[in-house]
Protein backbone atom coordinates (compact mmCIF):
# COMPACT_ATOMS: atom_id res chain seq x y z
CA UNK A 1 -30.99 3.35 -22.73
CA UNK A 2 -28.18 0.82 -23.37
CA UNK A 3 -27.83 -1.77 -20.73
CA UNK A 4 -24.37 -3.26 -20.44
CA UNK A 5 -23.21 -6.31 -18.54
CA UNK A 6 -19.39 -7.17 -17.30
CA UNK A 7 -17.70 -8.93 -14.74
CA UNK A 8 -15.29 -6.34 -13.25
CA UNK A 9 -15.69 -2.18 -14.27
CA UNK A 10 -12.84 -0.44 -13.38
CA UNK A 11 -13.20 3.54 -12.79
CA UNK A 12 -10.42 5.67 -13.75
CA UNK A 13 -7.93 5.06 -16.17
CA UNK A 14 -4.48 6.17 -13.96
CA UNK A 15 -2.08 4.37 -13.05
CA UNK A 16 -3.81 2.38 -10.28
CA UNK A 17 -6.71 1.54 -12.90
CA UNK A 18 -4.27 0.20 -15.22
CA UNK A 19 -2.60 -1.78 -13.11
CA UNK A 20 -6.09 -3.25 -11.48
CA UNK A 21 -7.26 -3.92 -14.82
CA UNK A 22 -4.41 -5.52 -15.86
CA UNK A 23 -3.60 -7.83 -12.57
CA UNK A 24 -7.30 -8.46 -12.87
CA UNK A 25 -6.67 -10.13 -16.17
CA UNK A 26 -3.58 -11.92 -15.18
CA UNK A 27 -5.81 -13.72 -12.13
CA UNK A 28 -8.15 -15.08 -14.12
CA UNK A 29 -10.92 -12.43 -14.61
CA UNK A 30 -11.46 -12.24 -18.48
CA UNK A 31 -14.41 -9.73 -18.55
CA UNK A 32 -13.41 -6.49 -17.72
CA UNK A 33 -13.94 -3.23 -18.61
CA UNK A 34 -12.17 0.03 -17.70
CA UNK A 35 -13.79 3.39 -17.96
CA UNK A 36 -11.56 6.28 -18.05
CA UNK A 37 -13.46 10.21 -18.59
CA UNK A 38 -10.10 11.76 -20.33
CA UNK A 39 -9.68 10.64 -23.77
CA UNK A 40 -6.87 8.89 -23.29
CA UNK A 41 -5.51 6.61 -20.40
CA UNK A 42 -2.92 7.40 -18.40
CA UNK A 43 -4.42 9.91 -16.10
CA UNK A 44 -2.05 12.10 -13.98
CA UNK A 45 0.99 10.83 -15.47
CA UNK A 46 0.23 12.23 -18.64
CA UNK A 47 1.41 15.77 -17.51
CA UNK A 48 4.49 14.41 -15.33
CA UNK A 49 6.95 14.27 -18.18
CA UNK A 50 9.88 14.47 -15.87
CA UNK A 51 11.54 10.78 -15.40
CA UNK A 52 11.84 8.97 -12.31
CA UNK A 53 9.46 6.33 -12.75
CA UNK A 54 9.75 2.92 -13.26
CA UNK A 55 12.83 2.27 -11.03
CA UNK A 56 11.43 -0.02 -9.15
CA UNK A 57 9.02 -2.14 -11.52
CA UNK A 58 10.75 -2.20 -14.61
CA UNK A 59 13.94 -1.33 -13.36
CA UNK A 60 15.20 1.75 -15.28
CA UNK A 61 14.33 6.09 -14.92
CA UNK A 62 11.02 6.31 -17.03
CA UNK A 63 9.24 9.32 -17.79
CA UNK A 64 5.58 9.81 -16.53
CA UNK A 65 3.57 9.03 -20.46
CA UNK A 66 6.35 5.86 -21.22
CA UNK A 67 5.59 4.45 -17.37
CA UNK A 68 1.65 4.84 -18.35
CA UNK A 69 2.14 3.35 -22.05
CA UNK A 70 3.81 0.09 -20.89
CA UNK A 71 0.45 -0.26 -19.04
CA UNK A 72 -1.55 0.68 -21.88
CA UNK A 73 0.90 -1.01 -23.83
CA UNK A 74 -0.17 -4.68 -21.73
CA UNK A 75 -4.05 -3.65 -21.39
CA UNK A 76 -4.15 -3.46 -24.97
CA UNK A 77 -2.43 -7.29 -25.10
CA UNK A 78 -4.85 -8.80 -23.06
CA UNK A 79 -7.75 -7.59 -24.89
CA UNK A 80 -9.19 -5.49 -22.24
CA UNK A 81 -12.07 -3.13 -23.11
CA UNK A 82 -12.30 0.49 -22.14
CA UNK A 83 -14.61 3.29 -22.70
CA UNK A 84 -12.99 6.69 -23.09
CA UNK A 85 -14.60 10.55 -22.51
CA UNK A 86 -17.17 8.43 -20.12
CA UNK A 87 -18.34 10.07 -17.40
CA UNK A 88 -19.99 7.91 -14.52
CA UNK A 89 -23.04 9.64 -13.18
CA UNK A 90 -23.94 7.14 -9.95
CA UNK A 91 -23.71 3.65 -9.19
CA UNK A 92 -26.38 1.93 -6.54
CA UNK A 93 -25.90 -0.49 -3.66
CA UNK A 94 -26.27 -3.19 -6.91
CA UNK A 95 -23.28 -2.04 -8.14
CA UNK A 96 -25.22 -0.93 -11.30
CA UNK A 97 -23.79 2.34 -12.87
CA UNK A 98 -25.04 5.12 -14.89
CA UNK A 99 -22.60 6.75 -17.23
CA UNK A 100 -22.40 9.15 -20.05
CA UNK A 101 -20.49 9.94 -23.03
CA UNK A 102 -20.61 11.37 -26.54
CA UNK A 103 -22.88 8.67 -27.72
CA UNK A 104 -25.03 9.36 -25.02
CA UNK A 105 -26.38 7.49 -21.85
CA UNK A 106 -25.86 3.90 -20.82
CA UNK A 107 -26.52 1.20 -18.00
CA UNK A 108 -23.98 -1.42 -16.39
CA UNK A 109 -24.83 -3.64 -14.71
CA UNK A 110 -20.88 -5.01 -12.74
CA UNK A 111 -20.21 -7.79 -10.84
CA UNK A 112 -17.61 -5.93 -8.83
CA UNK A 113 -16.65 -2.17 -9.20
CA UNK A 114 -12.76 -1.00 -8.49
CA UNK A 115 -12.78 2.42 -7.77
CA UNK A 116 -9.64 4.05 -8.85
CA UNK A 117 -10.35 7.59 -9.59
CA UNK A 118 -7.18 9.63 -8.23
CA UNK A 119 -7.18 12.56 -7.00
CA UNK A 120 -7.47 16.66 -7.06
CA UNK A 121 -5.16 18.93 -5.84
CA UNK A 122 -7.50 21.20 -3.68
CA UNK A 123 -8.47 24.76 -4.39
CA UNK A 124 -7.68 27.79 -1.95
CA UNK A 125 -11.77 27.56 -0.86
CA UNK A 126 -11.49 23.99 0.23
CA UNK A 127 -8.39 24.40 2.43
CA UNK A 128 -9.85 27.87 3.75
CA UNK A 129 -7.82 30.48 2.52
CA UNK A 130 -9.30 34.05 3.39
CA UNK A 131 -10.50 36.42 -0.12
CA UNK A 132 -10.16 35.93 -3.47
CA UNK A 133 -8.21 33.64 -5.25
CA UNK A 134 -5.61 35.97 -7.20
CA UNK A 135 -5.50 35.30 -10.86
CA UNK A 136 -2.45 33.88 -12.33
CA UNK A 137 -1.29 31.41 -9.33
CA UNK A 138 -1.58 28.19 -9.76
CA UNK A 139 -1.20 24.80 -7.73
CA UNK A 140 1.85 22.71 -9.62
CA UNK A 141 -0.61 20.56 -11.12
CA UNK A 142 -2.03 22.70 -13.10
CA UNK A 143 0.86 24.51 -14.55
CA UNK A 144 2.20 21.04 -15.70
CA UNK A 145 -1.69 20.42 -17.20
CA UNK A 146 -1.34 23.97 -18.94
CA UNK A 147 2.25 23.49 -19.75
CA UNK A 148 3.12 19.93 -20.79
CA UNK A 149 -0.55 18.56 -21.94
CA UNK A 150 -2.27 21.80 -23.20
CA UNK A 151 0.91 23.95 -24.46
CA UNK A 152 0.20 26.98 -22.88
CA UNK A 153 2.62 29.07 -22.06
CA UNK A 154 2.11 32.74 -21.53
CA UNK A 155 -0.32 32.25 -18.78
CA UNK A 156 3.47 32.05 -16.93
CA UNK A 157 4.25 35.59 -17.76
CA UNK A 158 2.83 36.30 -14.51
CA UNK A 159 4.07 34.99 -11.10
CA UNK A 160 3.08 31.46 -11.02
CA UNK A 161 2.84 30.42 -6.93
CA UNK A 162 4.19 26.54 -6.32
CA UNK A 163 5.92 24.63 -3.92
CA UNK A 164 9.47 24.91 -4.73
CA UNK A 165 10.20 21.44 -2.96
CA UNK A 166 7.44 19.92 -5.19
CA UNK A 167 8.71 21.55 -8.41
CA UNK A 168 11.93 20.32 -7.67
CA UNK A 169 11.49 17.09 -6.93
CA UNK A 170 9.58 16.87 -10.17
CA UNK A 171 11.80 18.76 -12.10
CA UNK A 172 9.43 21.36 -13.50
CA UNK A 173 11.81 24.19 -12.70
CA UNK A 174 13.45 23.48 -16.38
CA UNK A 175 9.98 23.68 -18.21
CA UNK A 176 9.33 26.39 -16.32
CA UNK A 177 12.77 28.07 -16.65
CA UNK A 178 13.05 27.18 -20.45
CA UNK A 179 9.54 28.79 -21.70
CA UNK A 180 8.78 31.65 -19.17
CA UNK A 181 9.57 35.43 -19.44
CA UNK A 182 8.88 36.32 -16.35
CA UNK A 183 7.92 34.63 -13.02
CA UNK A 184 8.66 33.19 -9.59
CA UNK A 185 8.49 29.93 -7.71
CA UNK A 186 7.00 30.29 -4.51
CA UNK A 187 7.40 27.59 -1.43
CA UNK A 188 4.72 28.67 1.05
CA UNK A 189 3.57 31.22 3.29
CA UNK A 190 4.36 34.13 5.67
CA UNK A 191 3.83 37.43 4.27
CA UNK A 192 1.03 39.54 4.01
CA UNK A 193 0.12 40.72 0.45
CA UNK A 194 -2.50 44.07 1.25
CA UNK A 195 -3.46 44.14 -2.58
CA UNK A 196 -5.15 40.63 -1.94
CA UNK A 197 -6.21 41.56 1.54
CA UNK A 198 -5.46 37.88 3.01
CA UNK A 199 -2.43 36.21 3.89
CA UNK A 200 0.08 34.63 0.88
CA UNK A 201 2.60 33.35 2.72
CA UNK A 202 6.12 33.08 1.28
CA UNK A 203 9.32 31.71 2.46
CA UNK A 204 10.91 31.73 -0.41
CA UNK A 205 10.79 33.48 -4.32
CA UNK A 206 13.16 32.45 -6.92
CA UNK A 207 12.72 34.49 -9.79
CA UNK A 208 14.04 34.40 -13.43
């Protein structure tokens, strides 16, 4: 197995690994390496491809992939390494990790780890929702996944559940709107829907 040495591995490849990486770099730490599982970097702003960001750091309305490329953009300036489609497996109390990829299995050994890994948005099991999961809802990070990063779109033909505050705010009612036959936006809960035989509660359904 590979062994591999570095000063500073970052995990995850979002925006709070880019920016560690890269304010890493600026301080003074020259060996650094980020790993990122996805293919590319960029993580969960890959899918957001609404603007809104960058109003406060770089001072004008960005959209989610041009915020995450003026990272990439300055990783790629200071030389930093990465390692993309790398999975890490476990790392011990020596701060030694085991990770895999395409070309197989490897050891690092790190100086100091910065996890930066993200998030999930949690499924209807781990926030205890009674029955089975009805096919065809999904949580608004998914339909942007499905929608903006892996161009599928009649998976919407059937009602697609999200919060309508969230969609909103992100502005995914005009993908949405633009590409769907049918569907409906769904805020939250307080019907009961007998075909499921638990509780999907509604407040409100725009339809189009």
């Amino acid at each position: 197995m590979e062994t591999i040495k570095h000063d500073l591995i970052v995990i995850g490849g979002g925006p709070a690994g880019l920016a560690a990486a890269v304010a890493a770099k600026e301080a003074g730490c020259d060996d650094i390496l980020l790993i990122e599982r996805d293919k590319r970097l960029g993580g969960i702003l890959n899918q957001c491809i609404h603007d809104g960001f960058g109003l406060h750091r770089f001072g004008e309305a960005l959209t989610g992939p041009e915020y995450a490329q003026r990272f990439i953009d300055r990783l790629h300036d200071l030389n930093i390494k990465t390692m993309l489609g790398t999975i890490v497996l476990s790392m011990n109390k020596d701060r030694v990790l085991q990770v895999s990829s395409r070309k197989g299995f490897s050891r690092i050994e790190a100086g100091a780890v910065i996890l930066s890994m993200g998030c999930r948005e949690r499924t209807a099991g781990a926030i205890t929702i009674p029955g089975t999961r009805p096919a065809g809802i999904y949580t608004a990070g998914a339909a942007q996944n499905f929608i903006n990063l892996q161009n599928i779109i009649n998976l919407f033909e059937i009602i697609t559940a999200l919060d309508i505050i969230l969609i909103c705010r992100l502005k995914a009612v005009h993908t949405l709107h633009a590409e769907c036959h049918t569907g409906a936006l769904c805020q939250t809960i307080f019907q009961i829907n007998k075909r499921y035989g638990h509780h999907v509660m509604i407040k409100g359904i725009q339809g189009f």
